[in-house]
Every structure is written in C-alpha cells, then in structure tokens.
N, C-alpha and C. Protein backbone atom coordinates (compact mmCIF):
# COMPACT_ATOMS: atom_id res chain seq x y z
N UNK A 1 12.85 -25.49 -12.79
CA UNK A 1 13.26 -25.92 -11.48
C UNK A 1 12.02 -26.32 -10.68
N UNK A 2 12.05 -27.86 -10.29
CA UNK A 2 10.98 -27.75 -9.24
C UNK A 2 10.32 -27.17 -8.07
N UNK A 3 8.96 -26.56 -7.76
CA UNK A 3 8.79 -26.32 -6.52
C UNK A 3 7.51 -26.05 -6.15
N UNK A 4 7.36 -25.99 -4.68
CA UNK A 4 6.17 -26.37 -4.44
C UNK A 4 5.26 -25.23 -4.66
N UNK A 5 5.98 -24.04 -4.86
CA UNK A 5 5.19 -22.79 -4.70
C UNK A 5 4.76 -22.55 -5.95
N UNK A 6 3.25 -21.66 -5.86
CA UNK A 6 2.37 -21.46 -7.20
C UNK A 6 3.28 -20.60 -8.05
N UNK A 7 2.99 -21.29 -9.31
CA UNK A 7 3.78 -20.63 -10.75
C UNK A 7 2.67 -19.84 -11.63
N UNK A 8 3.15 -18.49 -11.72
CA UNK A 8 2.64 -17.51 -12.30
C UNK A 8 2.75 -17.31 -14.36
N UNK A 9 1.95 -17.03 -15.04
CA UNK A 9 2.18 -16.83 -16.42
C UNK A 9 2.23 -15.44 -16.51
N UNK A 10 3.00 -14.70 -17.37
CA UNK A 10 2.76 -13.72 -17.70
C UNK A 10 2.81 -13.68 -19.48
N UNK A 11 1.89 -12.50 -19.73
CA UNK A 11 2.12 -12.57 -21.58
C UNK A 11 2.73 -11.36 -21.85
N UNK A 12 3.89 -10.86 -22.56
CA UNK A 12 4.54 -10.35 -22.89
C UNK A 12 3.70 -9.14 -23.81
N UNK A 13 3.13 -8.32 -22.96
CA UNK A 13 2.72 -7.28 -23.69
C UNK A 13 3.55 -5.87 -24.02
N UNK A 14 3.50 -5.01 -24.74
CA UNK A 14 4.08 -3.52 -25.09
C UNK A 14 5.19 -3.29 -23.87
N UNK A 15 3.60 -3.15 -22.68
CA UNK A 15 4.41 -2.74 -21.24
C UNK A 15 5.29 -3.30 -20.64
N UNK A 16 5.33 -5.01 -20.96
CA UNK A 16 5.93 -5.52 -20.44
C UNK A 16 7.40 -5.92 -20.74
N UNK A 17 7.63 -5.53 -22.06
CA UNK A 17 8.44 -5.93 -23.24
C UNK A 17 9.04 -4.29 -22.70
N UNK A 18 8.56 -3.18 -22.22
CA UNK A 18 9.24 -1.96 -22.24
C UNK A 18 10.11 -1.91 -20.81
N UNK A 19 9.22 -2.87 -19.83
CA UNK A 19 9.57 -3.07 -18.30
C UNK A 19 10.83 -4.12 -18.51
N UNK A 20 10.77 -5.05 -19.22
CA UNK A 20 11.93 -5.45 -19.35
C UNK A 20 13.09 -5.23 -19.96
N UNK A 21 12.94 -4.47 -20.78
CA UNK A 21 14.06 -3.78 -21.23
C UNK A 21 14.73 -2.51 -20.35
N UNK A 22 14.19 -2.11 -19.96
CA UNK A 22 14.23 -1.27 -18.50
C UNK A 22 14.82 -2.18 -17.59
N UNK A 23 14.25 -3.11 -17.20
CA UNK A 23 15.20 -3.95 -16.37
C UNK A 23 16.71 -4.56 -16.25
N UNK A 24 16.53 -4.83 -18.10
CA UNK A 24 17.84 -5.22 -18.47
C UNK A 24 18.87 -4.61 -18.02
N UNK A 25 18.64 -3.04 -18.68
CA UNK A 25 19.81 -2.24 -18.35
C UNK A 25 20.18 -1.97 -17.03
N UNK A 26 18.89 -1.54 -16.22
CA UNK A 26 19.64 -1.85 -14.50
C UNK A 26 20.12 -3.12 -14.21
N UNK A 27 19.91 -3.96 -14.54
CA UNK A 27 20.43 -5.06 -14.35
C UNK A 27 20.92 -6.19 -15.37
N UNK A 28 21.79 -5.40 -15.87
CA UNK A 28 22.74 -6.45 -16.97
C UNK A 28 22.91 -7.74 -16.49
N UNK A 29 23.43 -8.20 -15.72
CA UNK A 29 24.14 -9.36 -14.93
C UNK A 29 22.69 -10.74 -15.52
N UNK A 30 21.48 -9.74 -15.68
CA UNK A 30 20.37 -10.84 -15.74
C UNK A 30 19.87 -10.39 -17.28
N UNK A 31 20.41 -9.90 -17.70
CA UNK A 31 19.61 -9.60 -19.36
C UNK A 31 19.27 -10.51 -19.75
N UNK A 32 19.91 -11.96 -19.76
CA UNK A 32 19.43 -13.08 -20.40
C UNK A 32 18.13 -14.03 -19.75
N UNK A 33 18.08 -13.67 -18.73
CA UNK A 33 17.42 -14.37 -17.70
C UNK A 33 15.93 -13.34 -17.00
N UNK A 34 14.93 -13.71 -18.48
CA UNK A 34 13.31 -12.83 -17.76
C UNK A 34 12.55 -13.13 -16.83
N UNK A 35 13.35 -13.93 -16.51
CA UNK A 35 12.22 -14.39 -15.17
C UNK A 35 12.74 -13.76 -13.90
N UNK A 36 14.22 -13.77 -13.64
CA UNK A 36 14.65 -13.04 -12.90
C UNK A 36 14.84 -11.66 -12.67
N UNK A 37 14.52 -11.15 -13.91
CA UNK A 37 14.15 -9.31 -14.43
C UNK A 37 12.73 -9.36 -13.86
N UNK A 38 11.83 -10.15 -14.35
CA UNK A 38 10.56 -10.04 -13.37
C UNK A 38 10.71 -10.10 -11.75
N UNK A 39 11.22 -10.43 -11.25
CA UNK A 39 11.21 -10.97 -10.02
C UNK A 39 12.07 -9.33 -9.37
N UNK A 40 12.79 -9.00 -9.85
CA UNK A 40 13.56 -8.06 -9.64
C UNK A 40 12.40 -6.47 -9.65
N UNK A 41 11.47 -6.51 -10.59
CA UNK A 41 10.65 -5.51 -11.18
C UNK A 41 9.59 -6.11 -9.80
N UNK A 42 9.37 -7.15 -10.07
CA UNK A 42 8.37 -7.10 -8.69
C UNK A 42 8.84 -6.51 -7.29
N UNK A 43 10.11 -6.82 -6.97
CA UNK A 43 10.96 -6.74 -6.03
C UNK A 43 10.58 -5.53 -5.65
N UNK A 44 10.80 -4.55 -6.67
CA UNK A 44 11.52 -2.76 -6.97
C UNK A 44 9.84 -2.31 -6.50
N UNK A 45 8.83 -3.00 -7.25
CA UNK A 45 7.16 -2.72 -7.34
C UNK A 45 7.13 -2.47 -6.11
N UNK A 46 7.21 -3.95 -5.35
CA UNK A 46 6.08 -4.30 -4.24
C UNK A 46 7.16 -2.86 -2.84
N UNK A 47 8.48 -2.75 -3.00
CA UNK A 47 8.65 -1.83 -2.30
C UNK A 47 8.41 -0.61 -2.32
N UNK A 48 8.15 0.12 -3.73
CA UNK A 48 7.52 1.21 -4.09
C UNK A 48 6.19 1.24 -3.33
N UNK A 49 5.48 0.23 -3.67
CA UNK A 49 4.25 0.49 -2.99
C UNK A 49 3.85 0.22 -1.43
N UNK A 50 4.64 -0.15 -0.79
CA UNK A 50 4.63 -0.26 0.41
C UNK A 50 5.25 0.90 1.16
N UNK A 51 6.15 1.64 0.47
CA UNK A 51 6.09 2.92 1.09
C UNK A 51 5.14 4.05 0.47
N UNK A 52 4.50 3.99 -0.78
CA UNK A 52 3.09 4.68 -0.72
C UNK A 52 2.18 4.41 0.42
N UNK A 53 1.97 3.12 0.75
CA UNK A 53 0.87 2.88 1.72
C UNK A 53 1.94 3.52 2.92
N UNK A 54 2.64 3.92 2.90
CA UNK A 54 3.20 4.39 4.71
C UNK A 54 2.81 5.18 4.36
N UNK A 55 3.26 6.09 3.64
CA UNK A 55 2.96 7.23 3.65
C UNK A 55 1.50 8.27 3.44
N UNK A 56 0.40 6.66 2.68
CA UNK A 56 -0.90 7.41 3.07
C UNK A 56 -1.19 6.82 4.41
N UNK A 57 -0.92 6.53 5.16
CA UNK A 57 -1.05 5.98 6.53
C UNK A 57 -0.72 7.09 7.38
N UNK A 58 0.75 7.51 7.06
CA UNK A 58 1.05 8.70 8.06
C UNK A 58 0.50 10.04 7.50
N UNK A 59 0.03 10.14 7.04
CA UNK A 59 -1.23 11.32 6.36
C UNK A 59 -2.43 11.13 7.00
N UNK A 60 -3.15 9.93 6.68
CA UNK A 60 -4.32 9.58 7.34
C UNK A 60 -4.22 10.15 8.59
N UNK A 61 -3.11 9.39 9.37
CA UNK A 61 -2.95 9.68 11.27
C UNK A 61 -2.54 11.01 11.40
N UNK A 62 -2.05 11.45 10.42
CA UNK A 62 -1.32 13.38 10.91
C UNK A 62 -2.94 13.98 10.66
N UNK A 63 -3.85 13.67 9.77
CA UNK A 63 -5.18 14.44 9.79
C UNK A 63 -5.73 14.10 10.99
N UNK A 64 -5.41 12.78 11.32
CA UNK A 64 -6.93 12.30 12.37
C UNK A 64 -6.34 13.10 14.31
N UNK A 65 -5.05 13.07 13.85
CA UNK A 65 -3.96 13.82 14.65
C UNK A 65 -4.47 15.34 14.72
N UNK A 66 -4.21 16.30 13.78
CA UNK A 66 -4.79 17.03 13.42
C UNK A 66 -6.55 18.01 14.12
N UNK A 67 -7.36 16.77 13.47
CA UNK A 67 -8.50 16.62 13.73
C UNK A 67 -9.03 16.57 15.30
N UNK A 68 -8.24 15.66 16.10
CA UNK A 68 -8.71 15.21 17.57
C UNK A 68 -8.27 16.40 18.16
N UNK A 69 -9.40 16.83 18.98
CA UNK A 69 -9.82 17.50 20.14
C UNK A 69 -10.54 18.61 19.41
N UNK A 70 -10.73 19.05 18.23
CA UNK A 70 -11.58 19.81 18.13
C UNK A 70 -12.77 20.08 18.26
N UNK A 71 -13.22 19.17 19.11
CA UNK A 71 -14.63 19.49 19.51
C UNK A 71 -14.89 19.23 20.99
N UNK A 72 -13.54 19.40 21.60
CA UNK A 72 -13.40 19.83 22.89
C UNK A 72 -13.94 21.16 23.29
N UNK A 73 -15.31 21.10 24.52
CA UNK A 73 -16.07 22.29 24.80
C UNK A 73 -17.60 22.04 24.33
N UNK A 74 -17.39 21.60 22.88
CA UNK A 74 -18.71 21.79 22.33
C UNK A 74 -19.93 21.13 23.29
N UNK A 75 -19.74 20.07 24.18
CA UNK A 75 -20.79 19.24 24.90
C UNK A 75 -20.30 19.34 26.18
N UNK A 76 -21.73 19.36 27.11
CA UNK A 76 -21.31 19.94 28.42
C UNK A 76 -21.05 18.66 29.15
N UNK A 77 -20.52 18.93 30.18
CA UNK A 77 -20.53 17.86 31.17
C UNK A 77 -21.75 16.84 31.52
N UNK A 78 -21.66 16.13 31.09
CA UNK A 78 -23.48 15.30 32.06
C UNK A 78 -24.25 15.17 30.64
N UNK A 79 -23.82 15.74 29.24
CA UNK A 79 -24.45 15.68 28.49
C UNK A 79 -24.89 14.71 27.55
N UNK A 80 -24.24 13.27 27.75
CA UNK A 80 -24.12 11.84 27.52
C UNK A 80 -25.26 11.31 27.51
N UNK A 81 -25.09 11.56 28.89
CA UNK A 81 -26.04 11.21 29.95
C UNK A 81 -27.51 11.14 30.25
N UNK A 82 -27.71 13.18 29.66
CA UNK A 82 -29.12 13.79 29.56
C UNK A 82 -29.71 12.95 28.35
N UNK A 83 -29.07 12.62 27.08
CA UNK A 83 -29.16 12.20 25.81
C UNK A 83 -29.65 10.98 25.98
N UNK A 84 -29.20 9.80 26.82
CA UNK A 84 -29.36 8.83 26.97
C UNK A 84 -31.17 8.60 28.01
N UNK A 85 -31.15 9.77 28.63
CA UNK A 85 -32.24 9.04 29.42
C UNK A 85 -33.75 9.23 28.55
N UNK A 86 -34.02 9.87 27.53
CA UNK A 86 -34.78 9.95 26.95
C UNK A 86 -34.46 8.45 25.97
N UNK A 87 -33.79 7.65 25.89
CA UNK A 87 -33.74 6.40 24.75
C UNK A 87 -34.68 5.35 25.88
N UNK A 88 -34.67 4.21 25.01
CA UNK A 88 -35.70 3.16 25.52
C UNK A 88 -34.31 2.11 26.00
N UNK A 89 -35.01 1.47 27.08
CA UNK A 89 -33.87 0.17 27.57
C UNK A 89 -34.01 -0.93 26.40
C-alpha cells in the first residue's frame, strides 16, 4: 500500500518468530497478516513502556517530594549573603 510515511524492515529472528506467534493467538482475526501482529506488538510495547516511564517519574517526584525540606534549619538567616560577600564581582 502506498505511503508517505517511513517503512521499517524487520528480520525474523527466534524472538521474533516467538513474538509472533504470541501475537497470533491474542489476536487470531490477524494470524495471517504479520505486519499487523507487529503493529499490534508495538502497540501493546510502546504502552507498556510508557507507563514504566510514569511510574519511574512518580517515584523520582515521591523521593524528591520526600527529600524537600530536609535541610530546613541547617543555614541561618543572612547566611547567603555572609557567603557571598567574601566572592569576587
């Protein structure tokens, strides 16, 4: 089918020959049709991994969450300040 969008090769290795057969069976309707078992496996992929990345995201922010204000106290008032006037302009 024509189109303008970039066309991908894939070579039918072990894994891939095991991913599609895996595919098949969830999805009979396309057993005959590997390009659309790919597309489907990407489908299933790219959402798997987009809720990994949420979820190291909301980890990241629950530590940094976590983390903030603990070093509330440690520096006095004006103490920026004192630090700074000893530097060069």
């Amino acid at each position: 089918m024509p189109t303008s969008r970039p066309r991908h090769a894939i070579t039918e290795t072990d894994a891939v020959t095991a991913a599609l057969d895996a595919a098949a069976r969830k999805w009979p309707e396309d057993r005959d049709r590997p390009a659309r078992l790919l597309t489907h496996l990407v489908e299933v992929g790219f959402h798997a991994i987009e809720v990994e990345l949420d979820e190291a995201s909301l980890a990241r922010r629950q530590a940094l969450d976590d983390f903030a204000g603990s070093f509330t106290g440690v520096y006095w008032p004006g103490y920026l300040e004192e630090i700074r006037e000893g530097w060069r302009e």
